[in-house]
Protein backbone atom coordinates (compact mmCIF):
# COMPACT_ATOMS: atom_id res chain seq x y z
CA UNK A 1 -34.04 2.96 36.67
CA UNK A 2 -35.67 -0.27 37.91
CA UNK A 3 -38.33 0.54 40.23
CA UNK A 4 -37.95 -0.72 44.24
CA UNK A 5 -40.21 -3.24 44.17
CA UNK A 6 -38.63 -4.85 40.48
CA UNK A 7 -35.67 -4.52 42.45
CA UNK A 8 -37.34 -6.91 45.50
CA UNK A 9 -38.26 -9.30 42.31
CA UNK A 10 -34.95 -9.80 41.23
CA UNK A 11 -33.74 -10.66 44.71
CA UNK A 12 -36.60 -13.09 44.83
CA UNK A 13 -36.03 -14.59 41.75
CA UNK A 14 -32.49 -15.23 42.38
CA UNK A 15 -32.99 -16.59 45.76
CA UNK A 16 -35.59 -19.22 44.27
CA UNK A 17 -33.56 -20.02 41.90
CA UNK A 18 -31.08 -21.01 44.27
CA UNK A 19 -33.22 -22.40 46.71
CA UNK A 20 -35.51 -24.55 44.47
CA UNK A 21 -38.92 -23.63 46.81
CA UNK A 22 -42.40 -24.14 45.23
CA UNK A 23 -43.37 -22.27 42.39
CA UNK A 24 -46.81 -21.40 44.64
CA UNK A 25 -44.60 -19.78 46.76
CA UNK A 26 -42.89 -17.63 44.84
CA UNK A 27 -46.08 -16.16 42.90
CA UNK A 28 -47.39 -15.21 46.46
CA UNK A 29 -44.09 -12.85 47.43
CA UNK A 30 -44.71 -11.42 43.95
CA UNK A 31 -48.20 -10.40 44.57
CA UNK A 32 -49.02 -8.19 47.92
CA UNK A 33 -52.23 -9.89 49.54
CA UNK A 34 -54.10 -7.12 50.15
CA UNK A 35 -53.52 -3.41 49.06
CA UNK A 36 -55.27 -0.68 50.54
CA UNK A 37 -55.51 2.65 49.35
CA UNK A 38 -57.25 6.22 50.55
CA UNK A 39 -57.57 9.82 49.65
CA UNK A 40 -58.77 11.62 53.13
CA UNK A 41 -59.00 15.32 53.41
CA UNK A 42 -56.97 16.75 56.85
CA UNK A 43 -58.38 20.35 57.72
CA UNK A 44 -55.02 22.72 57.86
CA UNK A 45 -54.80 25.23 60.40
CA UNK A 46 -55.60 28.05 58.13
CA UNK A 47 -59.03 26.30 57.60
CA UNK A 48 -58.66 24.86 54.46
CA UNK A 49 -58.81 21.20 53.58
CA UNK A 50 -56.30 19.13 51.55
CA UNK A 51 -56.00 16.03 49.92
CA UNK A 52 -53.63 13.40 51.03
CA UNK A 53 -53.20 9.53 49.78
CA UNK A 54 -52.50 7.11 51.86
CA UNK A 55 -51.46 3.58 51.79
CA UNK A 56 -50.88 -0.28 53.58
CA UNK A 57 -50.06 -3.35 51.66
CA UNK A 58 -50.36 -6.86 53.34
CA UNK A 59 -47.92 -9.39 52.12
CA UNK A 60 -48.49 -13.25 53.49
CA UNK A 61 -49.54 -13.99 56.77
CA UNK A 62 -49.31 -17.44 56.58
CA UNK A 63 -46.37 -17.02 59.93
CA UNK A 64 -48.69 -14.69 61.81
CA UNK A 65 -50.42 -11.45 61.31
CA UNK A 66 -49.08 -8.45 59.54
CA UNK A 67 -46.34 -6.32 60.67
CA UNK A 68 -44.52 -3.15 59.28
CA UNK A 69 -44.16 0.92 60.02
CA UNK A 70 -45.90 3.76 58.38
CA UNK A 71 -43.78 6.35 56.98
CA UNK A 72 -44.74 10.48 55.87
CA UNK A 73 -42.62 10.96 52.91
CA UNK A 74 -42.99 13.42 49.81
CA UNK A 75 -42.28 10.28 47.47
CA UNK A 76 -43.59 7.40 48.88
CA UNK A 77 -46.03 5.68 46.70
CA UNK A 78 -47.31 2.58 46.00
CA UNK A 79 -44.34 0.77 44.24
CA UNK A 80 -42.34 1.68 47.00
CA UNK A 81 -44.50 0.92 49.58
CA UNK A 82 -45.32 -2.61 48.21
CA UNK A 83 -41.89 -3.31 47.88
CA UNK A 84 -40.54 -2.45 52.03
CA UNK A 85 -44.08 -4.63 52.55
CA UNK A 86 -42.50 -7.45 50.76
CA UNK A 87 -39.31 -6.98 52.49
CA UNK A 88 -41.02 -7.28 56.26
CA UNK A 89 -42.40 -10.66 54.41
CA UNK A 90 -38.88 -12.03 54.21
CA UNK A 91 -36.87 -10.03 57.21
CA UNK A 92 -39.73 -11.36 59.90
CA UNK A 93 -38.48 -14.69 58.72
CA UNK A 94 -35.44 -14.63 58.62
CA UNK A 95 -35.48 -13.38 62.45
CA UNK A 96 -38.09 -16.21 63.18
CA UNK A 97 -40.67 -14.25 64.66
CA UNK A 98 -44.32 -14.59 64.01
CA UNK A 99 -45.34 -11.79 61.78
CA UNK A 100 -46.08 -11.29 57.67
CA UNK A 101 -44.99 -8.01 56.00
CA UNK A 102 -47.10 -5.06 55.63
CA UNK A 103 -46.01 -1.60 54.68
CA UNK A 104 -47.79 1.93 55.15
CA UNK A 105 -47.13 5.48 53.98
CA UNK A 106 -48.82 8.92 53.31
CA UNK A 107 -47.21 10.80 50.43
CA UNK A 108 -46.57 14.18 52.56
CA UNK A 109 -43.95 16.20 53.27
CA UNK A 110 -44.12 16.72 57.55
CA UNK A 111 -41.78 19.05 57.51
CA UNK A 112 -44.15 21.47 56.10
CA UNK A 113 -46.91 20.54 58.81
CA UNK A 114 -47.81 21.67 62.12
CA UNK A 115 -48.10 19.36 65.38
CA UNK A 116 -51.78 19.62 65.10
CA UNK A 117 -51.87 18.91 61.24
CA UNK A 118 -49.66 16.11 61.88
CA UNK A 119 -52.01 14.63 64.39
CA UNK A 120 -55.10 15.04 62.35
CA UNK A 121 -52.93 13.55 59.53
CA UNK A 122 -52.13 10.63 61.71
CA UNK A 123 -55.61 10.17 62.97
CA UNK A 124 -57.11 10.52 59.21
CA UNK A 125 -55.02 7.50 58.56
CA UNK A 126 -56.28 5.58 61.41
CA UNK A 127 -59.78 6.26 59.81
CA UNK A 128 -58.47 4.89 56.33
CA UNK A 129 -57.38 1.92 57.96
CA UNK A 130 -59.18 0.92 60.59
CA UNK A 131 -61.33 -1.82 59.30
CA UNK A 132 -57.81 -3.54 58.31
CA UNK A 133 -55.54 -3.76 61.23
CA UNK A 134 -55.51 -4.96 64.45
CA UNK A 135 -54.10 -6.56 67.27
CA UNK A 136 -54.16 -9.99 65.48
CA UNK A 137 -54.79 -8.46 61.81
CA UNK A 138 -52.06 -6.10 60.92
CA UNK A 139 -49.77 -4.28 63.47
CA UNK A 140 -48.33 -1.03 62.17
CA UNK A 141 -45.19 0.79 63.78
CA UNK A 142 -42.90 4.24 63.06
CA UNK A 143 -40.89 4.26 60.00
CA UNK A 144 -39.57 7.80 58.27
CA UNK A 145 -40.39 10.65 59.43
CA UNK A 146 -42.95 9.18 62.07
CA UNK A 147 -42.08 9.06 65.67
CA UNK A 148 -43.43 7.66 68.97
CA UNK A 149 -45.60 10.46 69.18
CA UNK A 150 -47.63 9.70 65.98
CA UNK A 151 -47.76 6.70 67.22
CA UNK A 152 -49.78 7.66 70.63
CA UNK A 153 -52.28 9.79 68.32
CA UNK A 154 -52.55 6.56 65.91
CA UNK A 155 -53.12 4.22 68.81
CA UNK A 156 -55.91 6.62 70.48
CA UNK A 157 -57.93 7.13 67.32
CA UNK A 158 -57.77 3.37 66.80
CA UNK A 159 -59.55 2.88 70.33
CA UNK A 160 -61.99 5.92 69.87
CA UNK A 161 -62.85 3.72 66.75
CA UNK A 162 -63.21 0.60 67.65
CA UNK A 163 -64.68 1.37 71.31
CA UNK A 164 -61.66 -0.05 73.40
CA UNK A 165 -57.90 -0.13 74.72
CA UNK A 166 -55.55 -2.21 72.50
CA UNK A 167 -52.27 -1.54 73.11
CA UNK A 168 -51.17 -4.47 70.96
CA UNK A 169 -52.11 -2.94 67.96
CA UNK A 170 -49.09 -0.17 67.44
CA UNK A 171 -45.75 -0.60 68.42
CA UNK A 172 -43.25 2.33 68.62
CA UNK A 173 -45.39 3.62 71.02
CA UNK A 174 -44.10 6.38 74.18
CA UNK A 175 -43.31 4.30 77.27
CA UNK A 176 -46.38 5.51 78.92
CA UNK A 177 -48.77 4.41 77.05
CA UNK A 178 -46.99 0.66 76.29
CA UNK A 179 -43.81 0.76 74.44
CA UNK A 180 -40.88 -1.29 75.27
CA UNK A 181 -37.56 0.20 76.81
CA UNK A 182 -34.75 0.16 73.74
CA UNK A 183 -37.31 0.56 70.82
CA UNK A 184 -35.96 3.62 70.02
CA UNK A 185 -32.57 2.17 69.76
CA UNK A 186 -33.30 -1.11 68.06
CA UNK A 187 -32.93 -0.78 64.40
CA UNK A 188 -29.12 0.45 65.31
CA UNK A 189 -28.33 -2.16 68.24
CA UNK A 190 -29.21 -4.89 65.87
CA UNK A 191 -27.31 -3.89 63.10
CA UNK A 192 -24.31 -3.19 65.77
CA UNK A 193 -24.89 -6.87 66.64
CA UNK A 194 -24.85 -8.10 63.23
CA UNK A 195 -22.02 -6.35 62.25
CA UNK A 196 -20.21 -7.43 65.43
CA UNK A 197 -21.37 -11.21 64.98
CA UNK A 198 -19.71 -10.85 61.32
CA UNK A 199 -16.43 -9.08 62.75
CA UNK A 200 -16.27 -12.01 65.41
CA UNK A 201 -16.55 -14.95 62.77
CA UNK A 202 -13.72 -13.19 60.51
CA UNK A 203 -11.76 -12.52 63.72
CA UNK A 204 -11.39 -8.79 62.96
CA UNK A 205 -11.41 -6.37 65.62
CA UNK A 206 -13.58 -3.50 65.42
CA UNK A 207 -10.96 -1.15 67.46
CA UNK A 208 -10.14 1.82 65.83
CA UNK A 209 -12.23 0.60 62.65
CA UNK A 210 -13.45 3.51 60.49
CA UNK A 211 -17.04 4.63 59.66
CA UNK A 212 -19.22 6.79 57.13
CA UNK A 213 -23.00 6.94 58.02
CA UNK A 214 -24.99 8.10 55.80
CA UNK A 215 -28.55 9.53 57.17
CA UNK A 216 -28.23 10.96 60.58
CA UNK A 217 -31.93 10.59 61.58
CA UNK A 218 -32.68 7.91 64.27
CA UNK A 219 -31.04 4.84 63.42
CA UNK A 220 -28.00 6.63 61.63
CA UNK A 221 -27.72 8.79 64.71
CA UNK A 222 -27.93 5.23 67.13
CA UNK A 223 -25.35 3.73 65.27
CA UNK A 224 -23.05 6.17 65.77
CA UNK A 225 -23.25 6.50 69.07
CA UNK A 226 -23.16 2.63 69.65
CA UNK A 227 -19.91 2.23 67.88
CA UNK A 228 -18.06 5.15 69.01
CA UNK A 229 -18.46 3.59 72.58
CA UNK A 230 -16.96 0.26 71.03
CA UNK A 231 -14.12 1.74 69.71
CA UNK A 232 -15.13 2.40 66.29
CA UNK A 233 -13.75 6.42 64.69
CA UNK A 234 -16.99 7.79 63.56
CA UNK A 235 -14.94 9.99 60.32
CA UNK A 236 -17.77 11.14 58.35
CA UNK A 237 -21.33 11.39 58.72
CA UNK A 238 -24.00 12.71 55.94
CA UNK A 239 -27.85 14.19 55.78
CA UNK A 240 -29.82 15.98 52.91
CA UNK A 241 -27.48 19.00 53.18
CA UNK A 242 -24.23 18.01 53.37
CA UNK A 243 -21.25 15.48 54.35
CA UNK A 244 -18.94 16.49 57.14
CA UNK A 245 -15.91 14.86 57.16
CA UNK A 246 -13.05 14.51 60.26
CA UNK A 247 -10.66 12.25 59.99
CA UNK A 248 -9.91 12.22 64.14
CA UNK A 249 -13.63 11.30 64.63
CA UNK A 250 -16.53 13.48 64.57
CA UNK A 251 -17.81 14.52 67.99
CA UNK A 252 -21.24 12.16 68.41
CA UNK A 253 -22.58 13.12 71.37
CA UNK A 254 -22.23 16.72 69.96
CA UNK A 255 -23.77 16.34 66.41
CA UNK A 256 -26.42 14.27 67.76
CA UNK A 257 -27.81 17.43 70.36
CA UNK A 258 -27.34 19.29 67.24
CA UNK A 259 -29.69 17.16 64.89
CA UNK A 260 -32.51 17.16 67.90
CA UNK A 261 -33.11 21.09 67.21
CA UNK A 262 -34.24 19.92 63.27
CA UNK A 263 -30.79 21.71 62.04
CA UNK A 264 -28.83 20.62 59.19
CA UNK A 265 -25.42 19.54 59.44
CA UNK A 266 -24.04 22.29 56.82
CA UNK A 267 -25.36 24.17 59.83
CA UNK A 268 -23.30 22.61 62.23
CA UNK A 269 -19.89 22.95 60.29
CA UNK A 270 -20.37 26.76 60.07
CA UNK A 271 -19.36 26.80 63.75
CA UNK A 272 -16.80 23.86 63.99
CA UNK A 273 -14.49 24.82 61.05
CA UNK A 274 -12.17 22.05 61.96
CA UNK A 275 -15.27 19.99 60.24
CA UNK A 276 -14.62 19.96 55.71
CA UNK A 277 -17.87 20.47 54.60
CA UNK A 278 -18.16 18.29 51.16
CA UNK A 279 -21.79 17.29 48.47
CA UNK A 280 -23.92 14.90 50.93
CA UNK A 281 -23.44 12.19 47.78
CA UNK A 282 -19.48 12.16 48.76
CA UNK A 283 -20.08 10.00 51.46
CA UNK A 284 -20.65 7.26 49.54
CA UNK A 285 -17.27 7.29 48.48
CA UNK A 286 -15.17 7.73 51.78
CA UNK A 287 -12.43 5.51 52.13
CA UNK A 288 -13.22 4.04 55.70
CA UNK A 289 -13.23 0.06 56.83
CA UNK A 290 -17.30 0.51 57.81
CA UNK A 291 -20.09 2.19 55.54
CA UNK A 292 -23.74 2.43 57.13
CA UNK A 293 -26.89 3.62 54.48
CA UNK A 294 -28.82 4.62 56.87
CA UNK A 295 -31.45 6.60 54.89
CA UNK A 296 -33.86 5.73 51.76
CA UNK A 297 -33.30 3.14 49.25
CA UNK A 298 -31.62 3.25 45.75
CA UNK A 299 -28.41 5.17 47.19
CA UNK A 300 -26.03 3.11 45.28
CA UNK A 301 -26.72 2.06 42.04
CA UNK A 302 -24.67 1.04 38.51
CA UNK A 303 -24.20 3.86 38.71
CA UNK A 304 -21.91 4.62 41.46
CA UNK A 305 -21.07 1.41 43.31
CA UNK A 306 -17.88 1.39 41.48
CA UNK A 307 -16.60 4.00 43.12
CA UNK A 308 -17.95 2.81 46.67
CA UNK A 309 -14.13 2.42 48.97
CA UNK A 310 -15.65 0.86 51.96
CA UNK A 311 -14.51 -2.64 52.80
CA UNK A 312 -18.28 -3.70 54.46
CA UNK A 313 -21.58 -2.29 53.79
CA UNK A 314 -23.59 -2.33 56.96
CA UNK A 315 -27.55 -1.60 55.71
CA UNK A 316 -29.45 0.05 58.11
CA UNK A 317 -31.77 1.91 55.58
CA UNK A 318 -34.17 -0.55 53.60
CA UNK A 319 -33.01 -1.63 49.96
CA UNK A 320 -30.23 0.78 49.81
CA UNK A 321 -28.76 -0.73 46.28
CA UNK A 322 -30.19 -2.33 43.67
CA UNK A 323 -29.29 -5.14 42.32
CA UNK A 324 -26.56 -3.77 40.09
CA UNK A 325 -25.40 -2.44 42.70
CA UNK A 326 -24.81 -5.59 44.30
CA UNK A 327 -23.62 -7.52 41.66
CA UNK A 328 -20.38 -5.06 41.42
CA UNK A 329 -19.62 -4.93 44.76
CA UNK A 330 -19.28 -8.35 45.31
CA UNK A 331 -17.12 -8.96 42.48
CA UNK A 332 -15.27 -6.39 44.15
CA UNK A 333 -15.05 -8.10 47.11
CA UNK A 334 -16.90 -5.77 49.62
CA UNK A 335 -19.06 -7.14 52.50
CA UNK A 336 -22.19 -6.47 52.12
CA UNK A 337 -24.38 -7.29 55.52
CA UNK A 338 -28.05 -6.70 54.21
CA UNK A 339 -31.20 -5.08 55.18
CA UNK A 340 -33.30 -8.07 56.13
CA UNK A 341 -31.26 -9.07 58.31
CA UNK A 342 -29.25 -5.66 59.32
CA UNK A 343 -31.82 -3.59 60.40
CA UNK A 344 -34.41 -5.87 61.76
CA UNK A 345 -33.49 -5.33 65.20
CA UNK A 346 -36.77 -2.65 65.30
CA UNK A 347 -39.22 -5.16 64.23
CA UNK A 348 -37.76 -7.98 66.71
CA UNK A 349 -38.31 -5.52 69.33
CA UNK A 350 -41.45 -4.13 67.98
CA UNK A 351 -42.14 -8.14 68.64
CA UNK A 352 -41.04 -7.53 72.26
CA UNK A 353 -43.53 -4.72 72.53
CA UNK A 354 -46.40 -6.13 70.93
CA UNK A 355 -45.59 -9.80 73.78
CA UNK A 356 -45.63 -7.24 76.10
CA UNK A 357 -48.77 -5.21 75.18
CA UNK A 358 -50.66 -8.30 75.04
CA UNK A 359 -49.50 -10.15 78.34
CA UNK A 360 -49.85 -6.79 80.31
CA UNK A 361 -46.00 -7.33 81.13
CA UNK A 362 -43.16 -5.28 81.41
CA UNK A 363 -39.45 -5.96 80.41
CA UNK A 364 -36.77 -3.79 81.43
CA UNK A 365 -34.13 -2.92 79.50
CA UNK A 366 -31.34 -5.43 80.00
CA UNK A 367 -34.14 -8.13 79.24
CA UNK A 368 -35.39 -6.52 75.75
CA UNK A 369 -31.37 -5.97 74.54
CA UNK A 370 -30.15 -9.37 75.78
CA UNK A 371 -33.30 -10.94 73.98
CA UNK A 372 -32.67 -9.04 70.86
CA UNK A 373 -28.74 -9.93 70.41
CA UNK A 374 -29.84 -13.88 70.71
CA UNK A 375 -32.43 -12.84 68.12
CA UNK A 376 -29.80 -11.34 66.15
CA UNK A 377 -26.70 -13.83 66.79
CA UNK A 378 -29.31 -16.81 65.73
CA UNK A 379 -30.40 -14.88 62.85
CA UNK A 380 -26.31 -14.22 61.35
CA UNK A 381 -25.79 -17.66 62.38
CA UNK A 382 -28.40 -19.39 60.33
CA UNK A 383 -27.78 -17.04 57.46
CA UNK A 384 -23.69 -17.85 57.80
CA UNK A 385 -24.48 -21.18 57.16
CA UNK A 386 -26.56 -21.15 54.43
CA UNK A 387 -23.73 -18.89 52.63
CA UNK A 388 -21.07 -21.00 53.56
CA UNK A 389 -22.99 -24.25 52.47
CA UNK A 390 -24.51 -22.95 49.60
CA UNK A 391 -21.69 -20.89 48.05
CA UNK A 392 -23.85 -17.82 48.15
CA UNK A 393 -23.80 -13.76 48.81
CA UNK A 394 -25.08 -13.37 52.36
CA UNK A 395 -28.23 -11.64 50.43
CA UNK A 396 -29.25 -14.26 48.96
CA UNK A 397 -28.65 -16.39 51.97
CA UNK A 398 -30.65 -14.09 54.25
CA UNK A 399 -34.24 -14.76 51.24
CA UNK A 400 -33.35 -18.67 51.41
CA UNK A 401 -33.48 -19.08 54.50
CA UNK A 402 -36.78 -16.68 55.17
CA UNK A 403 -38.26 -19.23 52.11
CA UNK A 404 -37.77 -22.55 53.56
CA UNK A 405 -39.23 -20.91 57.07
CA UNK A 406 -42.49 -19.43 54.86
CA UNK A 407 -42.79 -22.21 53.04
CA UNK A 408 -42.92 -24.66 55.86
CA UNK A 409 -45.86 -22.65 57.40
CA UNK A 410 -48.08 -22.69 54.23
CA UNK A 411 -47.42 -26.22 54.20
CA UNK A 412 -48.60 -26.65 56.78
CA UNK A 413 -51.83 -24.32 56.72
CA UNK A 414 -52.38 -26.52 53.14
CA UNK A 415 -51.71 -23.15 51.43
């Protein structure tokens, strides 16, 4: 199977051909600008040490310094983690806000760790990389299976190292110590703003519209929540263990209590048997008007978008089909509202926080949501016309128009 990051290529490559930007420009979103690597031993709380790597890839600052989450995953590894780097690259640009892509990861398993492994984890991280972040250097942020409270251990260890406070330099970060009100809720409300900006310009109504989301972590769990109160009949939801299915609409509110206590959703149906219980893969192929990926990447492939029933694909998780993928389903005619644009209502308001951590000021939350759907609206907007102009998928609109903003700024640097 082609690997994430060949996957990023191919997107890259057909957006420049497209496009027609500089050939300089395209060899430097094909090479990361800096890669950093680490092996750190974390004592365990049996006393024993073990081994853990650990990674952050930089790719072009030339709109501002480097921005992107750090995720604990069992398979994350270098190809993977270059390739979501690359990705921040583009989606910062196509939102217009002043960051480059970076990209970090520990290959680990949390589940398997204790709160204080975890937070000497976190802070043996910080150690690693240190010397290569910053305030004004690199700016990292939660991603999977990191929280706001690895966040607050990251941002402490950074100022034990480097001797004082700077909030600026995480974002995702509890409210107490200098996040932003609706951070937590950003990756979702953006993608609910997208999707509503698209429904708007086709003059659909999402009333009574019908939904599959797959991943029911935070931003699968968001998005469910956000369009049930607009109207929309949650009908099947998915995690690792299974796919529940209700045609009337699953009770949110309810599975969403139920996924705070770490329980699977299999779990969950054992006690509502009005819930059919099917393989967590089936979601993919529910017959609704709305599906949301809203876990890892690579869920649909060749494989399997053939068999995909959804009318538009909404991505909240981060390269959820390769390019196969995407290739069928646009000959078959389904809507596919991409990942750089989608889901990058976390980093605009990772933006917010980071304004806010450096001016010492503090938005409340009508501010930071208003601020993000003119973010978002101007985004679609931009990206709509570039599609409509340029007879294009929106994909490959979203890349062009993140390369004509990049490649202005080198320009201008003489890069």
């Amino acid at each position: 199977m082609t690997t994430f990051f060949e996957n990023y290529l191919g997107l890259l490559d057909r957006a420049f051909e497209a496009h027609g930007a500089s050939s300089d420009l395209k060899e430097q979103l094909k090479t990361p600008k800096h890669i950093h690597e680490a092996t750190k031993s974390v004592v365990m709380d049996d006393g024993t040490e073990r081994d853990f790597h650990m990674y952050r890839v930089q790719f072009n600052d030339a709109r501002g310094p480097f921005k992107g989450g750090i995720r604990f995953h069992p398979q994350t590894d270098l190809e993977e983690v270059k390739a979501l780097a690359a990705l921040m690259a583009i989606k910062c640009a196509v939102l217009n806000i002043p960051f480059g892509g970076a990209k970090g990861g520990i290959t680990v398993d949390p589940r398997g760790l204790s709160d204080g492994e975890q937070k000497r984890l976190a802070e043996a991280y910080i150690d690693a990389m240190t010397p290569h972040i910053g305030p004004d250097k690199d700016i990292p942020a939660p991603d999977v299976q990191t929280n706001e409270q690895i966040m607050a251990w990251m941002l402490t260890q950074y100022e034990r190292n480097v001797g004082m406070h700077a909030p600026a330099v995480i974002t995702g970060k509890p409210l107490a110590l200098g996040g932003s009100l609706g951070r937590s809720s950003a990756t979702s409300l953006g993608g609910v703003f997208t999707l509503e900006a698209y429904l708007a310009e086709t003059n659909q109504d999402m009333g009574g519209m019908t939904v599959a989301i797959q991943g029911f972590g935070n931003a699968g769990s968001y998005a469910a929540k956000l369009l049930a109160e607009r109207g929309m009949c949650i009908t099947a939801v998915a995690d690792s263990s299974a796919a529940l299915i209700y045609d009337q609409g699953v009770d949110v509110e309810a599975l969403i209590a139920w996924k705070k206590d770490h329980k699977p959703l299999r779990a969950f149906a054992a006690e509502h048997p009005e819930y059919t219980v099917m393989p967590a893969d089936s979601i993919l192929y529910r017959d609704v008007d709305v599906f949301i990926p809203a876990a890892l990447e690579n869920a649909i492939t060749k494989h399997n978008a053939a068999q995909v029933r959804a009318r538009i694909i909404l991505e909240l998780a981060n390269g959820p089909l390769t390019l196969e993928a995407d290739d069928i389903l646009e000959k078959m005619g389904v809507v596919v509202l991409p990942d750089v644009l989608a889901n990058a209502g976390g980093v605009t308001v990772s933006y917010f926080e980071w304004v806010q951590g450096r001016t010492g000021d503090r938005w409340d939350l009508q501010t930071v949501e208003e601020k993000l759907h003119q973010k978002m609206q101007d985004a679609y907007d931009a990206c709509a016309k570039i599609a409509k102009e340029r007879g294009v998928r929106f994909r490959t609109a979203t890349f062009m128009l993140a390369l004509s903003r990049l490649e202005t700024a080198m320009k201008l640097r003489g890069l």
